[in-house]
Protein backbone atom coordinates (compact mmCIF):
# COMPACT_ATOMS: atom_id res chain seq x y z
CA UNK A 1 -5.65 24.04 -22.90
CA UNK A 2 -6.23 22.16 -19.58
CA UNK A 3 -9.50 21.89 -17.74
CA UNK A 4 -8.17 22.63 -14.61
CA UNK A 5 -8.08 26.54 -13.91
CA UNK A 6 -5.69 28.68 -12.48
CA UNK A 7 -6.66 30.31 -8.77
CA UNK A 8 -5.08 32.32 -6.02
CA UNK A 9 -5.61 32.00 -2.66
CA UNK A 10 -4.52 35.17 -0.94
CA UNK A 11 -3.73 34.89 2.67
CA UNK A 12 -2.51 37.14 5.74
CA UNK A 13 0.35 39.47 5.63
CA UNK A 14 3.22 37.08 6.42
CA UNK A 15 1.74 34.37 4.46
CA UNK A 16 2.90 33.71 0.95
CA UNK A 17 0.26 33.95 -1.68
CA UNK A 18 0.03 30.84 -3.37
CA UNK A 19 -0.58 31.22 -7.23
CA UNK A 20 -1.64 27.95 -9.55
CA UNK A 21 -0.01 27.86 -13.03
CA UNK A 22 -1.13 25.82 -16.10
CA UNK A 23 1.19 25.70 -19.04
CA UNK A 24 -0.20 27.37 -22.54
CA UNK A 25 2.27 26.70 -25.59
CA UNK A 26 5.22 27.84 -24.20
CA UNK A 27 4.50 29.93 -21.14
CA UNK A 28 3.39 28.99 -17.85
CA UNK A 29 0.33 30.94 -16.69
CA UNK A 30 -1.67 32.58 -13.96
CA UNK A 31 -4.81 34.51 -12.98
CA UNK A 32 -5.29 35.48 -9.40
CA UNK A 33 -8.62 37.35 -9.60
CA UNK A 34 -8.42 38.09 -5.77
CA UNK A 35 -5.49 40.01 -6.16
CA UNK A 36 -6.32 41.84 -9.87
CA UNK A 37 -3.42 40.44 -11.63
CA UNK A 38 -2.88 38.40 -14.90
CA UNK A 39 0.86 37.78 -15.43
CA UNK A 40 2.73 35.12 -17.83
CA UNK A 41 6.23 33.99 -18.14
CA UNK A 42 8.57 31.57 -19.99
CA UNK A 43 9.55 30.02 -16.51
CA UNK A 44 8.27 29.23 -13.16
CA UNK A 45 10.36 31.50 -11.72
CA UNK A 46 9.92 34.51 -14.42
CA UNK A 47 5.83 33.42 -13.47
CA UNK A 48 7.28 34.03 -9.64
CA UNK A 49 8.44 37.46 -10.46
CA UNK A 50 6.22 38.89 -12.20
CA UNK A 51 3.62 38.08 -10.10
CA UNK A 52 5.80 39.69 -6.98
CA UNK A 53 5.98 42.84 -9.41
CA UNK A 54 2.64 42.81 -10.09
CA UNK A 55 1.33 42.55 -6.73
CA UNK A 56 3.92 45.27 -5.72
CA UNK A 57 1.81 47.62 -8.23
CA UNK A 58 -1.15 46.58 -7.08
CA UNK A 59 -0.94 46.78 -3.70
CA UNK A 60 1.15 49.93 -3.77
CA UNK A 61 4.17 49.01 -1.59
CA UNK A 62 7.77 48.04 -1.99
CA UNK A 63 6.77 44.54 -0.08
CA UNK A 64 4.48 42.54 -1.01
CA UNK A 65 3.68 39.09 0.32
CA UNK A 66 5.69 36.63 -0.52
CA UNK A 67 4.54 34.62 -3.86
CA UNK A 68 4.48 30.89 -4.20
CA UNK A 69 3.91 29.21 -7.53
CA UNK A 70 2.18 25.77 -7.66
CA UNK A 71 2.25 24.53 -11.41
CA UNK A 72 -1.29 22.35 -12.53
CA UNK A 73 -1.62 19.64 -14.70
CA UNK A 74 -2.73 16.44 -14.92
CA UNK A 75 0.67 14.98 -14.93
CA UNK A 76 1.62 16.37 -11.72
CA UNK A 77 -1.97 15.27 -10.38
CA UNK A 78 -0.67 11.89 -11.17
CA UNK A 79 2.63 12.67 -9.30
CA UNK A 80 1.31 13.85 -6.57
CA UNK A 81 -1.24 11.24 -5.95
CA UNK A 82 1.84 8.34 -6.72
CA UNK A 83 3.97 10.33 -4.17
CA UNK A 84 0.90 9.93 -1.46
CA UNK A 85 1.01 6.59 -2.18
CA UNK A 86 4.84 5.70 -2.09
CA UNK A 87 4.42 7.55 1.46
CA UNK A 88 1.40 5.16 2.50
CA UNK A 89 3.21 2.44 1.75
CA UNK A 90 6.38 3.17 3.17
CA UNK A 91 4.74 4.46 6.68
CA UNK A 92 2.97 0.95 6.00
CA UNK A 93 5.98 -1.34 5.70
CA UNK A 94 8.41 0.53 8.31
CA UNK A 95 5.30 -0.15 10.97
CA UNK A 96 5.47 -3.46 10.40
CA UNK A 97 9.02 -4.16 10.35
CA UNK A 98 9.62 -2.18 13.39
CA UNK A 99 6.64 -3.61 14.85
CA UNK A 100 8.43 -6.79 14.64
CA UNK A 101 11.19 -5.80 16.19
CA UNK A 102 13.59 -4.85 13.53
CA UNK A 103 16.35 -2.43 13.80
CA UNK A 104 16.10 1.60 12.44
CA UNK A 105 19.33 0.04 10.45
CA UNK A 106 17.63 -3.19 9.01
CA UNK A 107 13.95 -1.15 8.18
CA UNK A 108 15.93 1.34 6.20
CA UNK A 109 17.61 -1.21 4.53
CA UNK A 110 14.85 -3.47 3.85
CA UNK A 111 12.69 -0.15 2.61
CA UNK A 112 15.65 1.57 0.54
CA UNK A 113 15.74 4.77 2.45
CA UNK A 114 18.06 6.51 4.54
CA UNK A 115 17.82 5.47 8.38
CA UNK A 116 16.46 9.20 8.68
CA UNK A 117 13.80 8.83 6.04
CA UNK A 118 12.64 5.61 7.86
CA UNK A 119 12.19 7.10 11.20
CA UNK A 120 10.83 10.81 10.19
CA UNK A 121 7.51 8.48 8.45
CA UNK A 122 6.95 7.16 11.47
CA UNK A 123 7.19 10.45 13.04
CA UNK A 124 10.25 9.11 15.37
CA UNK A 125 12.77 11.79 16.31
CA UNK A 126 16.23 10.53 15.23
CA UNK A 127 17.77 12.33 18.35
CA UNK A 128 15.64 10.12 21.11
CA UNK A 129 18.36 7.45 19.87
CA UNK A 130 21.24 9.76 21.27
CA UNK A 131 22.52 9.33 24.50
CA UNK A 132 22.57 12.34 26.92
């Protein structure tokens, strides 16, 4: 079993409650103690719905909030951290190409990513390059 443990953070009626999942054997996982439920399935999204049914019986109505599943391990840690990273160091490089004067065209290029990708990690709107 992992060390890291499962939580739930609940939140406000139109916000989605947000579930964390470890995998144990072959079923992903989840406790959200907040919310009184234990629920288990084969799949994330099988996780998803019972968790939606559960909540439904809990809580006593048709609706429930919205449930989002955010799997745990220390694989995805890993991911997660090398996908900070990748976006540090693209933000990084794009700054200084365009900072030396080089085109949206030429810093996507240069970088491998779409002329979009480029722009939106500098926080540049694509559509300020339109003309009226």
């Amino acid at each position: 079993m992992t060390d890291i443990e499962p939580t739930a953070e609940g939140a406000a009626d139109e916000d989605p409650v947000v579930l964390s999942a470890v995998r144990l054997e072959r079923r992903w996982i989840t406790r959200a103690g907040t919310h009184g439920i234990v629920v288990h399935g084969r799949t994330l999204r099988e996780l998803q719905a019972s968790a939606q049914q559960a909540l439904a019986l809990r809580c006593g109505t048709p609706a429930p909030p919205p449930v989002l599943v955010r799997p745990q391990s220390p694989a995805l840690d890993a991911l997660a951290e090398a996908r900070l990273r990748y976006q540090t160091a693209l933000r990084e490089a794009a700054q200084a190409l365009r900072a030396d004067g080089t085109s949206w065209s030429d810093t996507a290029l240069a970088c491998d990513v779409r002329i979009a990708d480029a722009q939106a990690v500098l926080g540049h709107d694509h559509r300020d390059d339109e003309p009226p």
